[in-house]
N, C-alpha and C. Protein backbone atom coordinates (compact mmCIF):
# COMPACT_ATOMS: atom_id res chain seq x y z
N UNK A 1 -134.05 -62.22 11.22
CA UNK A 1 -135.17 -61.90 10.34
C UNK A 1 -134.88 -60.58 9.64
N UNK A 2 -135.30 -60.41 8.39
CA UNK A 2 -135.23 -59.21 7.65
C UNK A 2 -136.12 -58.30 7.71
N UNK A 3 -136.17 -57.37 7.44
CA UNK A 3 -136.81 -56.13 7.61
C UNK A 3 -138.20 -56.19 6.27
N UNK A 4 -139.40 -56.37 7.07
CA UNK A 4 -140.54 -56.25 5.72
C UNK A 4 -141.63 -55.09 5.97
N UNK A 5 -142.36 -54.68 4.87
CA UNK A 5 -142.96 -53.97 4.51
C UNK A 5 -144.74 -54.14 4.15
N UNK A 6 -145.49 -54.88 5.02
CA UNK A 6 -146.60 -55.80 4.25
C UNK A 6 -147.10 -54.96 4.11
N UNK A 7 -147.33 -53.61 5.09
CA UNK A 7 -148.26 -52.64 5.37
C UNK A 7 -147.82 -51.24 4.78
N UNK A 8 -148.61 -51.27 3.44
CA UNK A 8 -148.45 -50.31 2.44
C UNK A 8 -149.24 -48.74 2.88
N UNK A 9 -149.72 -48.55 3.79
CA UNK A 9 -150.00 -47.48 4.39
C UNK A 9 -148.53 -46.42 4.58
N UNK A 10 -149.06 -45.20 4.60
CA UNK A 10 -148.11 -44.06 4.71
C UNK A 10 -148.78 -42.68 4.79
N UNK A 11 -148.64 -42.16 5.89
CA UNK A 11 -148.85 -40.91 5.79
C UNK A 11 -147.85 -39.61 5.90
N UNK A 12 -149.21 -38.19 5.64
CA UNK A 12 -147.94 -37.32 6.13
C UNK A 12 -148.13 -36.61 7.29
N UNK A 13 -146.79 -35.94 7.91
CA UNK A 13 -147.18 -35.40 8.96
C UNK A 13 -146.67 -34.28 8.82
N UNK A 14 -147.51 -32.59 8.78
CA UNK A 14 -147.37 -31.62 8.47
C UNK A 14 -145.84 -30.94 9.51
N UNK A 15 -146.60 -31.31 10.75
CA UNK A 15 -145.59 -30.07 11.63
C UNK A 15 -144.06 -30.60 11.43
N UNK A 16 -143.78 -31.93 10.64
CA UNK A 16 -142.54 -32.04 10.88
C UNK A 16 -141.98 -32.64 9.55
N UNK A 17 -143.63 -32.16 8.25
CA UNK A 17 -142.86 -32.33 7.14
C UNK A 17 -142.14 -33.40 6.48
N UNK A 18 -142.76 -34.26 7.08
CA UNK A 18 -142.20 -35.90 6.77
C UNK A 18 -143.31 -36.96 6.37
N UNK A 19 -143.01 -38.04 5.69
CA UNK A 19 -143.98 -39.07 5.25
C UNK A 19 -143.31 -40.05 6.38
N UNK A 20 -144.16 -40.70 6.79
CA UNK A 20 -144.42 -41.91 7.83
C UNK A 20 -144.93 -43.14 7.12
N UNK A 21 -143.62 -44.21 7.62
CA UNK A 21 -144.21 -45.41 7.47
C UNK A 21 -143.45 -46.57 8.05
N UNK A 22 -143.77 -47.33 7.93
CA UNK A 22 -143.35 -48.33 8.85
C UNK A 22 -143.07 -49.87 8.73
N UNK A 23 -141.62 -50.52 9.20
CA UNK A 23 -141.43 -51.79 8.68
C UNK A 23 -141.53 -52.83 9.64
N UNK A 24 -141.59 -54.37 9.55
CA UNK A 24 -141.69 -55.23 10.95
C UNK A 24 -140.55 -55.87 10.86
N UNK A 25 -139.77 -56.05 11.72
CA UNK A 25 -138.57 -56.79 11.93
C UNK A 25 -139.28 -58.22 12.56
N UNK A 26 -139.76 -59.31 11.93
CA UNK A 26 -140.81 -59.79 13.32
C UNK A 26 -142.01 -59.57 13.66
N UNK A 27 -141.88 -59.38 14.79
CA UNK A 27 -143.19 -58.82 15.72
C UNK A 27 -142.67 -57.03 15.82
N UNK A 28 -141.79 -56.66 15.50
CA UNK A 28 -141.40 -55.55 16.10
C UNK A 28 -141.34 -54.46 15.00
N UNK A 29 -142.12 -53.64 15.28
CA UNK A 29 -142.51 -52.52 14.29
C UNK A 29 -141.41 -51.30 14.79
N UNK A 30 -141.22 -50.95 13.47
CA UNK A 30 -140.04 -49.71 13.36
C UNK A 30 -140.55 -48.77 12.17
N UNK A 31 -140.35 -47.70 13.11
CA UNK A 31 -140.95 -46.31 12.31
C UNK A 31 -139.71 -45.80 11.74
N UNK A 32 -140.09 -45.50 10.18
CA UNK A 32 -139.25 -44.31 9.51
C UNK A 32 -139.91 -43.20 8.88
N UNK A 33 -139.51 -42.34 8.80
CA UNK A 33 -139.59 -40.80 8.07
C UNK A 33 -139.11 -40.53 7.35
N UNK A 34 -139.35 -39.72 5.95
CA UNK A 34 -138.61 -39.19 4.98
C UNK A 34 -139.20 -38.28 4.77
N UNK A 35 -137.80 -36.83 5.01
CA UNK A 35 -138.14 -35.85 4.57
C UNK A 35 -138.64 -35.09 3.79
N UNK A 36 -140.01 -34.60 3.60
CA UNK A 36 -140.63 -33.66 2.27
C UNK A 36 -139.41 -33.82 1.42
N UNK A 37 -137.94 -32.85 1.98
CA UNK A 37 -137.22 -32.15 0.90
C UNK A 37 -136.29 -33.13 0.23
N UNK A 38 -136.25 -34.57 0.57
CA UNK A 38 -135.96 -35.88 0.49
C UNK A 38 -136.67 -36.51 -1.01
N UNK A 39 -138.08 -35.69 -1.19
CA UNK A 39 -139.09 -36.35 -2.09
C UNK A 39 -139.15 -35.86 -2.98
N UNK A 40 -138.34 -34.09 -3.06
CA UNK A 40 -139.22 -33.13 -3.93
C UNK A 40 -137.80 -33.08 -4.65
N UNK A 41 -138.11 -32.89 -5.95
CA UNK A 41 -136.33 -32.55 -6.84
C UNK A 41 -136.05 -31.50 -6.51
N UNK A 42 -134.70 -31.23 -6.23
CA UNK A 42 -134.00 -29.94 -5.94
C UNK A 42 -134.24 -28.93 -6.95
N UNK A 43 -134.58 -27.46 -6.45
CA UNK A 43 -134.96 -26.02 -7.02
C UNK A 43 -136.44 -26.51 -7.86
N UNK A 44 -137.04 -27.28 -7.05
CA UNK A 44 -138.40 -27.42 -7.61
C UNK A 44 -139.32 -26.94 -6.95
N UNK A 45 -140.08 -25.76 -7.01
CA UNK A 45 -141.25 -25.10 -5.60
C UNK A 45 -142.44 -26.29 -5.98
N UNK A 46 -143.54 -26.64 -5.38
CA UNK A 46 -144.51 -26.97 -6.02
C UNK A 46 -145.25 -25.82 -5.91
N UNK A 47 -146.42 -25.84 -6.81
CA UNK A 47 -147.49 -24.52 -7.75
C UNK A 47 -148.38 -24.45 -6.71
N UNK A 48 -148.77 -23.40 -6.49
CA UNK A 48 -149.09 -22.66 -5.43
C UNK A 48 -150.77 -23.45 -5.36
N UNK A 49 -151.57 -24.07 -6.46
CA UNK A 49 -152.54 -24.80 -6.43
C UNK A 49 -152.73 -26.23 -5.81
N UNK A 50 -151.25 -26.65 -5.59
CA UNK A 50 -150.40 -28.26 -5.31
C UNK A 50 -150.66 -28.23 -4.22
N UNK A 51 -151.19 -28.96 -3.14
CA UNK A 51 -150.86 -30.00 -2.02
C UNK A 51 -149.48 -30.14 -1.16
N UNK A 52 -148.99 -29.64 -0.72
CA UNK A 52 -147.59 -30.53 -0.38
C UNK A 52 -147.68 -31.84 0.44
N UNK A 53 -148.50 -31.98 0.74
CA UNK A 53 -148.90 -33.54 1.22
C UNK A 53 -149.58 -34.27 0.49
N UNK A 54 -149.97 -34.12 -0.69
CA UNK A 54 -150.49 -35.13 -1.89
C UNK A 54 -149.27 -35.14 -2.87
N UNK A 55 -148.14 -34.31 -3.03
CA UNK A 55 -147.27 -33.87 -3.69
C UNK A 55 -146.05 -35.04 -2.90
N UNK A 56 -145.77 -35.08 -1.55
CA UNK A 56 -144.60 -35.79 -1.13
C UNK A 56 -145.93 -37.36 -1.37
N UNK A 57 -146.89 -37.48 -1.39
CA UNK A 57 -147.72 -39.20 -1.00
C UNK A 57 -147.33 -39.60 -2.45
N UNK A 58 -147.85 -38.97 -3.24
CA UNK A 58 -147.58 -39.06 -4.56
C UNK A 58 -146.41 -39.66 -4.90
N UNK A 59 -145.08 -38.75 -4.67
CA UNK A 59 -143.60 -38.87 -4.85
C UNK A 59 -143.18 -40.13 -3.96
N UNK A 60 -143.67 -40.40 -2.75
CA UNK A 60 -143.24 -41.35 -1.76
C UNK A 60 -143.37 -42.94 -2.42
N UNK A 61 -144.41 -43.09 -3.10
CA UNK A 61 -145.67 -43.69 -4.12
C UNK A 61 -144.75 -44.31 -5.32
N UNK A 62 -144.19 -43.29 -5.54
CA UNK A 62 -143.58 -43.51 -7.08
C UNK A 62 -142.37 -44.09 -6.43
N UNK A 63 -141.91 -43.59 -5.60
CA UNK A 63 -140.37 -44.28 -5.48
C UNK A 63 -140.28 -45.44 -4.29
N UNK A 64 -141.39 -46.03 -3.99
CA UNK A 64 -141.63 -46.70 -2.73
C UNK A 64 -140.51 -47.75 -2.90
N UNK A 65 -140.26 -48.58 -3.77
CA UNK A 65 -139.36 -50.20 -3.52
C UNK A 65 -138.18 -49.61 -3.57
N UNK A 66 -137.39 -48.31 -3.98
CA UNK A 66 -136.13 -47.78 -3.69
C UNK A 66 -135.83 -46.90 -1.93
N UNK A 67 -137.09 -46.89 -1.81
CA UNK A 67 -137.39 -46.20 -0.63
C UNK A 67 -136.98 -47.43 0.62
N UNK A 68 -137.73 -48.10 0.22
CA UNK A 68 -137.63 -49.44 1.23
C UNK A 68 -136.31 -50.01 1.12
N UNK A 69 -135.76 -50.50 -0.09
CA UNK A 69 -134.50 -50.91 0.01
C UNK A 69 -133.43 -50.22 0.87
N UNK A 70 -133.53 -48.85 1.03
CA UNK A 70 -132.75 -47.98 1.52
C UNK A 70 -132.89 -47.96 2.88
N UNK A 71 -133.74 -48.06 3.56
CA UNK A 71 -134.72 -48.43 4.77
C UNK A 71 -133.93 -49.85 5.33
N UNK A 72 -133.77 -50.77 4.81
CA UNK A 72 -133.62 -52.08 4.79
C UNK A 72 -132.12 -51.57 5.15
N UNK A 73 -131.37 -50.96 4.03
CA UNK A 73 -130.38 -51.34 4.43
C UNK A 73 -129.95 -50.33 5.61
N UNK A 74 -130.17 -49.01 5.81
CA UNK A 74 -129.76 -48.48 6.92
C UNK A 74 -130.75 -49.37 8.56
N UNK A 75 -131.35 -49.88 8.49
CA UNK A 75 -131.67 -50.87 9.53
C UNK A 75 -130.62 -52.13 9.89
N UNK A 76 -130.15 -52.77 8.47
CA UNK A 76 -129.81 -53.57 8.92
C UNK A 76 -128.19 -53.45 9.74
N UNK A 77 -127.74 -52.06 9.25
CA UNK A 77 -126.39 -51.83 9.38
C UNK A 77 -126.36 -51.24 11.21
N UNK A 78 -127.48 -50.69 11.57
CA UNK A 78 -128.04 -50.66 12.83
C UNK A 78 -128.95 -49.92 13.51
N UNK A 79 -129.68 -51.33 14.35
CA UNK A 79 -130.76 -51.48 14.11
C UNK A 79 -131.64 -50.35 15.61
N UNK A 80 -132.55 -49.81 15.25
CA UNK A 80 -133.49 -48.98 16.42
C UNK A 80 -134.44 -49.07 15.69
N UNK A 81 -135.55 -48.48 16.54
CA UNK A 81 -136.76 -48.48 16.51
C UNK A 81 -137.48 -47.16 15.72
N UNK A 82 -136.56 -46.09 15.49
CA UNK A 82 -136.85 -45.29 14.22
C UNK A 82 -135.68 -44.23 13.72
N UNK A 83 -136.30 -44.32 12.38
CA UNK A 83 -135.08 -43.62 11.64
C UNK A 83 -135.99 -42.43 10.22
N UNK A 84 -135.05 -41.08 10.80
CA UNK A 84 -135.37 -40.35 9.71
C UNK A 84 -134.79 -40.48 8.42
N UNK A 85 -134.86 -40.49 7.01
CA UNK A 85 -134.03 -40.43 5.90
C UNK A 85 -134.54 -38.77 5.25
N UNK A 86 -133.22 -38.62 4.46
CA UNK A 86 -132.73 -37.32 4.38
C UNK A 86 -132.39 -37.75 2.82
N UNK A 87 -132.39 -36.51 1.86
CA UNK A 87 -132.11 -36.26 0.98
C UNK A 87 -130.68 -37.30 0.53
N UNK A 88 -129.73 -37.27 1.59
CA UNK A 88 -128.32 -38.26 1.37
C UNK A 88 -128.52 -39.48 1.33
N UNK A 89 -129.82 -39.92 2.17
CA UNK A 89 -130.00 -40.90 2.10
C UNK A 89 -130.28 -42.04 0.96
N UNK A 90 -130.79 -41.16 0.16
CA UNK A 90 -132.37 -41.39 -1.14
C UNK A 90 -131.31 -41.14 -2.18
N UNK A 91 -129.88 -41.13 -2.22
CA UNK A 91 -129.33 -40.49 -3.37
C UNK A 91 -128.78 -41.69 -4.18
């Protein structure tokens, strides 16, 4: 079975600076993370009025079906129950 996405929910999680979300292999749910600095363009601060957690939901948002594909494929190449993605990842 392939790796799906029905559940368009995502959050963020401050202390570790990552968006959360999650795919089903199945019955079997697998958590991934992507790093804030993963979301934000390089030498970009956001404005001191900005959110950084409406700022990465936003960004996560916009790039979601490249997000997932990427997801997909570092799952399928091997497979656990969660995976962080990183700036190298998303490139």
């Amino acid at each position: 079975m392939t790796l799906q996405f029905p559940n368009r929910s995502r959050s963020f999680d401050d202390s570790r600076r990552v968006v959360r979300f999650s795919g089903y292999d199945g019955m079997f749910e697998v958590h991934f993370f992507v790093e804030a600095d993963a979301l934000s363009p390089r030498n970009v601060l956001p404005a001191a009025d900005v959110d950084i957690e409406d700022m990465c939901l936003a960004a996560f948002d916009a790039q979601r079906p490249s997000i997932q594909d990427v997801a997909r494929s570092i799952y399928a190449s091997n497979r656990r129950a969660s995976y962080t993605l990183t700036s190298a990842d998303l490139r």
